[in-house]
C-alpha atoms as a PDB file:
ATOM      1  CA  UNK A   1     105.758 110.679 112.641  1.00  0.00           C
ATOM      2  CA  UNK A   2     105.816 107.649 114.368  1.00  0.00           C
ATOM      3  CA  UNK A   3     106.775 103.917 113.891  1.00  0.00           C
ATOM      4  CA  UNK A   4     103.336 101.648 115.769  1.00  0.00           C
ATOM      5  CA  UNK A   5     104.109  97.790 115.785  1.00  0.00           C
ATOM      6  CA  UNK A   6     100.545  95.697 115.303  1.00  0.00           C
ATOM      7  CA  UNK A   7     100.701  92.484 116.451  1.00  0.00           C
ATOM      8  CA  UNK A   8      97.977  89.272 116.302  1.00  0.00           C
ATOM      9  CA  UNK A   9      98.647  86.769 118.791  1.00  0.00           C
ATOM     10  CA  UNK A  10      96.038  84.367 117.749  1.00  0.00           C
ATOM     11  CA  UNK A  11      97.325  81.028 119.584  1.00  0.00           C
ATOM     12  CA  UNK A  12      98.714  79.678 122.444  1.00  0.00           C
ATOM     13  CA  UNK A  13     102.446  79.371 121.997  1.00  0.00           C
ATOM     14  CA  UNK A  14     102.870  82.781 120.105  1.00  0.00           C
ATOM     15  CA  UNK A  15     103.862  85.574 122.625  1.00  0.00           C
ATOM     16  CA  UNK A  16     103.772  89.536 121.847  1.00  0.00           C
ATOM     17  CA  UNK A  17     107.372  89.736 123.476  1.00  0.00           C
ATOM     18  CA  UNK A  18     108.527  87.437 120.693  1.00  0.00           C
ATOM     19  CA  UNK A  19     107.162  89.758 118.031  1.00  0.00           C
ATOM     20  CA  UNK A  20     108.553  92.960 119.865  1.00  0.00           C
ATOM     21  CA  UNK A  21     111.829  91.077 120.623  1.00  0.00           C
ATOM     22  CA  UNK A  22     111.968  89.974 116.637  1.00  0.00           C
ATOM     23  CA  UNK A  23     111.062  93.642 115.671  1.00  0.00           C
ATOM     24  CA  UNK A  24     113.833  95.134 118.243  1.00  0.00           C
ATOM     25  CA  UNK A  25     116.495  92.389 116.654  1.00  0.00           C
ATOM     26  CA  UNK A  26     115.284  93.538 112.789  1.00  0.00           C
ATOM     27  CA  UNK A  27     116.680  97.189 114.152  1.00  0.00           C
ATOM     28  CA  UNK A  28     112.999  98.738 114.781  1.00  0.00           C
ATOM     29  CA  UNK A  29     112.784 101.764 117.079  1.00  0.00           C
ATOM     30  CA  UNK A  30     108.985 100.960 118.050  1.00  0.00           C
ATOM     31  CA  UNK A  31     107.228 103.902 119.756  1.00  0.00           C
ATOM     32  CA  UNK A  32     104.032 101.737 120.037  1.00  0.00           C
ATOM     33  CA  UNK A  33     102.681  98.622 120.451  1.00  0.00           C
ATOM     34  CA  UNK A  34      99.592  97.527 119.356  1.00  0.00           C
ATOM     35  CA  UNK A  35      98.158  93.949 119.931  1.00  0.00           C
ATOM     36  CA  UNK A  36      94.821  91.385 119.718  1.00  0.00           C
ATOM     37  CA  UNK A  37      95.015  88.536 121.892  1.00  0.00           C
ATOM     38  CA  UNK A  38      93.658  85.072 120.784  1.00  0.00           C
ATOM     39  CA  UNK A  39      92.364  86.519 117.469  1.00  0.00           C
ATOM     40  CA  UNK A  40      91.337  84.673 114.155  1.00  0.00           C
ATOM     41  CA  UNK A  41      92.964  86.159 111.147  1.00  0.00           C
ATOM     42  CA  UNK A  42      90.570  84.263 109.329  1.00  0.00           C
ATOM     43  CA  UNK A  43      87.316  84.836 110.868  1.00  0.00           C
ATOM     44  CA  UNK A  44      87.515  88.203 112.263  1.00  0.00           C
ATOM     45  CA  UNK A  45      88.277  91.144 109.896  1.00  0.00           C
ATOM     46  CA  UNK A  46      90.988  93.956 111.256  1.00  0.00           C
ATOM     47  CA  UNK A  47      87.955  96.425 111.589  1.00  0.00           C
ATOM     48  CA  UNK A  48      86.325  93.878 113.644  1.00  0.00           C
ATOM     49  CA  UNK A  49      89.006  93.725 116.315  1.00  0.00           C
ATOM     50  CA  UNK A  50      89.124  95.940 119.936  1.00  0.00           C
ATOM     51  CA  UNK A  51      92.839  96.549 119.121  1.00  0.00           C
ATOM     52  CA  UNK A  52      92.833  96.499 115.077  1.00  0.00           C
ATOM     53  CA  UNK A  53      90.453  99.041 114.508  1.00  0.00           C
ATOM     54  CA  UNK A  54      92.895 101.622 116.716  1.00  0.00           C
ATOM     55  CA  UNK A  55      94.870 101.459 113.865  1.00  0.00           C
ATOM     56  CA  UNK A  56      92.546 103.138 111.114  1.00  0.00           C
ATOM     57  CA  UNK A  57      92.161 106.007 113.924  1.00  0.00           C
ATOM     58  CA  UNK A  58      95.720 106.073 115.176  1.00  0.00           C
ATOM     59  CA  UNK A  59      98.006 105.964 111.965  1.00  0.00           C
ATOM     60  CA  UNK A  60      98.564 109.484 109.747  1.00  0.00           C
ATOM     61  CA  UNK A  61     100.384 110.123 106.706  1.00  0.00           C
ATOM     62  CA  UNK A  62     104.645 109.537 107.362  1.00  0.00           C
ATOM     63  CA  UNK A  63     103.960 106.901 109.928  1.00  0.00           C
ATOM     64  CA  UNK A  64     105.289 103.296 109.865  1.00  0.00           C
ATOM     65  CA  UNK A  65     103.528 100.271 110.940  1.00  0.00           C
ATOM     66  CA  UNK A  66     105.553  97.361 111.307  1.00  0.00           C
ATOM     67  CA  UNK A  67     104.404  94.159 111.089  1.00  0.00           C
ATOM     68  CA  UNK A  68     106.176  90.575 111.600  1.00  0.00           C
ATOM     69  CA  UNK A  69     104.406  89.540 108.296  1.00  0.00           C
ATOM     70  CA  UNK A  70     101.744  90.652 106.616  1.00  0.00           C
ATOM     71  CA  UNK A  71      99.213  87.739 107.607  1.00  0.00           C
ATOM     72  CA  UNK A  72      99.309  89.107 111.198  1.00  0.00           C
ATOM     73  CA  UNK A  73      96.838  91.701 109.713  1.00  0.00           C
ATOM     74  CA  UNK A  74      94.886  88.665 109.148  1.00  0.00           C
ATOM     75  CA  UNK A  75      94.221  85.652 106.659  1.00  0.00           C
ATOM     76  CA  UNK A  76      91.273  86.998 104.651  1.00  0.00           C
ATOM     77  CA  UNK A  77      92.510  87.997 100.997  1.00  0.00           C
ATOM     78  CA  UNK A  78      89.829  90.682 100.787  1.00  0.00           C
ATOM     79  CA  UNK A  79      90.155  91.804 104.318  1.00  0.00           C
ATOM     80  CA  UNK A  80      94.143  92.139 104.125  1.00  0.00           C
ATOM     81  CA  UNK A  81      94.661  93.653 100.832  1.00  0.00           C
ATOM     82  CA  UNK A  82      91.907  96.451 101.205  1.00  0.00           C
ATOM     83  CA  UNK A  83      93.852  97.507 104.853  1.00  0.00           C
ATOM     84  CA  UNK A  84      96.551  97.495 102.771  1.00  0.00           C
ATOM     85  CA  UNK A  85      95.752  99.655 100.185  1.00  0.00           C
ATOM     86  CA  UNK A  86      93.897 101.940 102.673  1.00  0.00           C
ATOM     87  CA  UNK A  87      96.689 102.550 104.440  1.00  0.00           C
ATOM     88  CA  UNK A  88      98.851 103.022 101.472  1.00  0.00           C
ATOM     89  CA  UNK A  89      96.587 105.838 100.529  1.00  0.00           C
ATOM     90  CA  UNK A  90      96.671 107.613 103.696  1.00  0.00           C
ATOM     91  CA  UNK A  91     100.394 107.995 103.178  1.00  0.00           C
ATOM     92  CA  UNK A  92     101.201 105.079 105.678  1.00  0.00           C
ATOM     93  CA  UNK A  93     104.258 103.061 104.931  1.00  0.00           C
ATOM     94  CA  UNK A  94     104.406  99.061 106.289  1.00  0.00           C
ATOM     95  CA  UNK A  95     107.378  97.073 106.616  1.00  0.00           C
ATOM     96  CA  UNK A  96     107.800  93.376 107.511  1.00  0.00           C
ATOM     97  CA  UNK A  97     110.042  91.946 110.142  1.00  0.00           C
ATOM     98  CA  UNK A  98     110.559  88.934 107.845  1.00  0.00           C
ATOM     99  CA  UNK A  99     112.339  89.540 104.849  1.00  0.00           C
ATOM    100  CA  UNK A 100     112.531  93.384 104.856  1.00  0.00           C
ATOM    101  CA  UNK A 101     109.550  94.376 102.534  1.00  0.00           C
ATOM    102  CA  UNK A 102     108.397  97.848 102.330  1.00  0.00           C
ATOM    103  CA  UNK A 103     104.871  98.384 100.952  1.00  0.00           C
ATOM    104  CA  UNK A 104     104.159 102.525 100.527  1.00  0.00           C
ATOM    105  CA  UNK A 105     102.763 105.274  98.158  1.00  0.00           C
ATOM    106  CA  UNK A 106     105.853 106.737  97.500  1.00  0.00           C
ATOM    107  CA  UNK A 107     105.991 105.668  93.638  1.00  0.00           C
ATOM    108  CA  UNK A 108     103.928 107.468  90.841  1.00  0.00           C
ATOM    109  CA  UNK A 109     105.124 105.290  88.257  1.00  0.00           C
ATOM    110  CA  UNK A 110     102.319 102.873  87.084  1.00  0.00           C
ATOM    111  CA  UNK A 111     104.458  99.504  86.443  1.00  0.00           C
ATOM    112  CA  UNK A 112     106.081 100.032  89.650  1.00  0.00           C
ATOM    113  CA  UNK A 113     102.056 100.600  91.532  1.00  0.00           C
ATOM    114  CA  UNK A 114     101.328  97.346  89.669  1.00  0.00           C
ATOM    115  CA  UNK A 115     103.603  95.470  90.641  1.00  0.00           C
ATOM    116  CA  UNK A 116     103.487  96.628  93.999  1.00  0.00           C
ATOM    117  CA  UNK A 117     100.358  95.707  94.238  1.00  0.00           C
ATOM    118  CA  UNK A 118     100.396  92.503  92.774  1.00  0.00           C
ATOM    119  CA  UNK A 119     103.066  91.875  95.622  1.00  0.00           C
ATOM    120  CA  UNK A 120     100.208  92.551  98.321  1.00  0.00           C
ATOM    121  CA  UNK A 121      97.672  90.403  96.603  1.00  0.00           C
ATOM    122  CA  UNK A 122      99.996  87.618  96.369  1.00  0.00           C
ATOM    123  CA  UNK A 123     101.427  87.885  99.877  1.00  0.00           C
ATOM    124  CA  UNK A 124      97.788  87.959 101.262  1.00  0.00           C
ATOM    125  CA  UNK A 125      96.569  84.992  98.963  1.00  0.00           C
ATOM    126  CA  UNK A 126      99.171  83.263 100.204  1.00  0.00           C
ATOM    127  CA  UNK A 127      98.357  83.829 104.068  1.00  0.00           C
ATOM    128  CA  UNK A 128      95.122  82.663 103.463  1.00  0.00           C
ATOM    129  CA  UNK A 129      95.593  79.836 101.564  1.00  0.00           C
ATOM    130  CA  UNK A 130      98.271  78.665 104.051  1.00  0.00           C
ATOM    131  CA  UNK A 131      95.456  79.395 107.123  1.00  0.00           C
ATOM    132  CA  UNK A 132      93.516  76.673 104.804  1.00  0.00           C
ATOM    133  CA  UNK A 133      96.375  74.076 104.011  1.00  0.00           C
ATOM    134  CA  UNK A 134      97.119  74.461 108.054  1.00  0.00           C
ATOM    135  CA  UNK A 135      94.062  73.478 109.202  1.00  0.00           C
ATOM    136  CA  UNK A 136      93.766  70.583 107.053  1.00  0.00           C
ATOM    137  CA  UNK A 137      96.981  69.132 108.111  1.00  0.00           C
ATOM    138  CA  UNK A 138      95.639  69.974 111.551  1.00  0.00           C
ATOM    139  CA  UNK A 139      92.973  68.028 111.099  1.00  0.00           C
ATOM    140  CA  UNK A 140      94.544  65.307 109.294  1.00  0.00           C
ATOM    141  CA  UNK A 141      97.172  65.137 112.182  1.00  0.00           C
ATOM    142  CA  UNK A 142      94.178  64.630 114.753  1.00  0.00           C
ATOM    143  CA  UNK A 143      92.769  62.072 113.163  1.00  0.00           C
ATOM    144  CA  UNK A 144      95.906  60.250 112.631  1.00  0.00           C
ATOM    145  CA  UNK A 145      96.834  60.807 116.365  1.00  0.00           C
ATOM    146  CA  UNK A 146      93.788  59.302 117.257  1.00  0.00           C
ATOM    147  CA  UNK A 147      94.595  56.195 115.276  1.00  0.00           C
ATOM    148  CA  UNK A 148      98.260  56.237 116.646  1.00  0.00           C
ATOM    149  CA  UNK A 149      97.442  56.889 120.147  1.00  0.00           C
ATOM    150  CA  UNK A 150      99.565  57.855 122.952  1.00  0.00           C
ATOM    151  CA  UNK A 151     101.210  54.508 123.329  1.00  0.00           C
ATOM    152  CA  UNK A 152     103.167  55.998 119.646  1.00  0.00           C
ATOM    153  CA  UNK A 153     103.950  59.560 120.384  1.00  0.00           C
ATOM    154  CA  UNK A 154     107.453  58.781 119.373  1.00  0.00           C
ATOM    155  CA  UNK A 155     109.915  61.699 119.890  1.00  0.00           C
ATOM    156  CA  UNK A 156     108.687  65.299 120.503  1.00  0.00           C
ATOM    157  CA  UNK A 157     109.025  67.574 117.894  1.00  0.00           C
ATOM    158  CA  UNK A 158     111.271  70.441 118.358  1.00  0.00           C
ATOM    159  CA  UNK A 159     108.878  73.573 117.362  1.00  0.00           C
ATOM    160  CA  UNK A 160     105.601  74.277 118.668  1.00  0.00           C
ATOM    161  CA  UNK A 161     102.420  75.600 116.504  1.00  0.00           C
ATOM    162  CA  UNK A 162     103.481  79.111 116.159  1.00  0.00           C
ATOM    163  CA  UNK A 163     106.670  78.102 114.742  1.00  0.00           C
ATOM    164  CA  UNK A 164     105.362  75.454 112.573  1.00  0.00           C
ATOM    165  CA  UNK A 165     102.740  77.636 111.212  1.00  0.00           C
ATOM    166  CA  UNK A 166     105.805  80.341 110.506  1.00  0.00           C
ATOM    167  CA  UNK A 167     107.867  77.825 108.651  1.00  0.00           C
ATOM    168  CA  UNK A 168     104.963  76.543 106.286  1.00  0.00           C
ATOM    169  CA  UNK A 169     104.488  80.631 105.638  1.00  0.00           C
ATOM    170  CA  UNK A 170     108.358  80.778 104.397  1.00  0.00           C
ATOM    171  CA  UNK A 171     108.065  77.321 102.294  1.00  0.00           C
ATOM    172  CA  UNK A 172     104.841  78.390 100.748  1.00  0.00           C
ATOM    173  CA  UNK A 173     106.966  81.319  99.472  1.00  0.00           C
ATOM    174  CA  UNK A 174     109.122  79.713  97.595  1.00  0.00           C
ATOM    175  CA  UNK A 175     112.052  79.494 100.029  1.00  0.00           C
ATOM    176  CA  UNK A 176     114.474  76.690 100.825  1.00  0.00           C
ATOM    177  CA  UNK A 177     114.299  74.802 103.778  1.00  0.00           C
ATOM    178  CA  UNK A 178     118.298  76.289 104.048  1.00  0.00           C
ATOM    179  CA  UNK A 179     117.139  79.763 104.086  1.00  0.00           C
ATOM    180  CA  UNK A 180     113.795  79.075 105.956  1.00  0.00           C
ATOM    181  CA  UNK A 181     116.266  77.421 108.571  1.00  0.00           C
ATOM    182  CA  UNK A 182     117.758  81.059 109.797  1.00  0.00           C
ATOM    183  CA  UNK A 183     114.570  82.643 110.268  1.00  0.00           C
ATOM    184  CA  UNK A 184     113.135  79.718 112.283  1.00  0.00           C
ATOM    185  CA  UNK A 185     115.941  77.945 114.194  1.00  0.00           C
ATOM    186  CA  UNK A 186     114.272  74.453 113.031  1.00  0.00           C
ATOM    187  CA  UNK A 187     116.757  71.723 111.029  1.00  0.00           C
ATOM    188  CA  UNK A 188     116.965  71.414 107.628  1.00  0.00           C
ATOM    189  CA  UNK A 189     115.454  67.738 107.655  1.00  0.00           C
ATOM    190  CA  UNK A 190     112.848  69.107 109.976  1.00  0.00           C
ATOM    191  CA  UNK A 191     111.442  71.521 107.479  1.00  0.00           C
ATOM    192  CA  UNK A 192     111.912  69.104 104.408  1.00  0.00           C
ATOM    193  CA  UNK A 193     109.299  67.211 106.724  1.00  0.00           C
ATOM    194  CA  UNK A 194     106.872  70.008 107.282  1.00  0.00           C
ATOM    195  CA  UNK A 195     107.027  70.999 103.993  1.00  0.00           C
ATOM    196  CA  UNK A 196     106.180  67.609 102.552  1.00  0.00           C
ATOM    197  CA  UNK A 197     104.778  65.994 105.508  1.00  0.00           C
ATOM    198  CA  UNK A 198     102.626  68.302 106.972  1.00  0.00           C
ATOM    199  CA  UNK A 199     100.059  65.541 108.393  1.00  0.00           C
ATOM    200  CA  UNK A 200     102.326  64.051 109.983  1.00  0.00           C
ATOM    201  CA  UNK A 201     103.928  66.954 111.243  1.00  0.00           C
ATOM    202  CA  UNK A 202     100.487  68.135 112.586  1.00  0.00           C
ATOM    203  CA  UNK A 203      99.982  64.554 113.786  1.00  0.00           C
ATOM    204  CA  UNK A 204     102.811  64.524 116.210  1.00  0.00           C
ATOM    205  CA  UNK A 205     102.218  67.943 117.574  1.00  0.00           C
ATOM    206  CA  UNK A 206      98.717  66.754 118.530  1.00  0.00           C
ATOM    207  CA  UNK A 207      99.947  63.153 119.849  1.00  0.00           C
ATOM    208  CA  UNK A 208     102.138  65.692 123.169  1.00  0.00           C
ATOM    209  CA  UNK A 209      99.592  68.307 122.932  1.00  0.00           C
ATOM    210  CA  UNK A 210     101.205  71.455 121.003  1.00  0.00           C
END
């Protein structure tokens, strides 16, 4: 039995030390790592990847694979919840680095599988739909960069794109910007602003090239 952190790094300012360091702090004992560089959780399925295919071959029944959140899998509803529930079969159990969530076969009882379940498909309709809102702000931000210019960066924002893609994860949850603040380091005002202001947000990460 073994515990195999998967991790996505799918941009520029996320790092897999972060994740392992994150992991480490959550009280993980990881005996392996594994991890797809500058991969699309949207347009690449977890079959599809060098690295997330080891997984299907690697993990057996009593094994844990840890995972900072379940849209490092990927942002595709179908994609995510049928690893899932693959895994789940296979006697696999996952837990999240964020918030502590333990997905597993271990319960026969048929509420408790549904709402289970329902837990997955909401957690991985949720990554997608945030991939979605994200790159609309995105775009939205470049476009109002352009119209803003340099000459108006104004001040730099204090998170880069990994971060600000965590923190609009959180807030799509349902969380508070005050609990959302602990996980992510960022202000309170700060994530009142990406949560309602995520163009603009965007827009300024764009105007100093984050």
């Amino acid at each position: 039995m073994k515990t195999i952190l998967y991790a996505r790094v799918s941009t520029r300012d996320q790092t897999l030390e972060h994740q392992i360091t994150q992991a480490e702090a959550a009280g993980f004992k990881v005996d392996e790592v594994i991890a797809d560089h500058g991969v699309s959780g949207v347009q690449q399925r977890l079959q599809d990847r060098s690295e997330g295919r080891r997984l299907f071959d690697k993990l057996r029944s009593g094994d844990v694979l840890v995972l900072r959140w379940l849209d490092r899998l990927g942002r595709n509803y179908e994609d995510v919840t049928d690893a899932v529930r693959h895994f789940i079969r296979q006697g696999v159990i996952i837990r999240t680095v964020i918030n502590g969530m333990t997905f597993d076969g271990s319960t026969t009882d048929p509420v408790q599988q549904a709402v289970r379940d329902a837990m997955i498909a909401f957690l991985a309709a949720t990554a997608q739909a945030q991939a979605e809102a994200t790159k609309v702000a995105q775009q939205a931000g470049i476009q109002l960069a352009k119209e803003k210019g340099d000459r108006f960066r104004g001040r730099k924002p204090s998170y880069d794109r990994a971060t600000f893609e965590l923190a609009q994860s959180l807030l799509g949850l349902g969380n508070g910007p005050s609990a959302v603040s602990k996980q992510t380091g960022l202000s309170r005002q700060t994530l009142i602003r990406i949560r309602d202001e995520p163009e603009i947000a965007a827009a300024a990460m764009e105007r100093w090239g984050l």
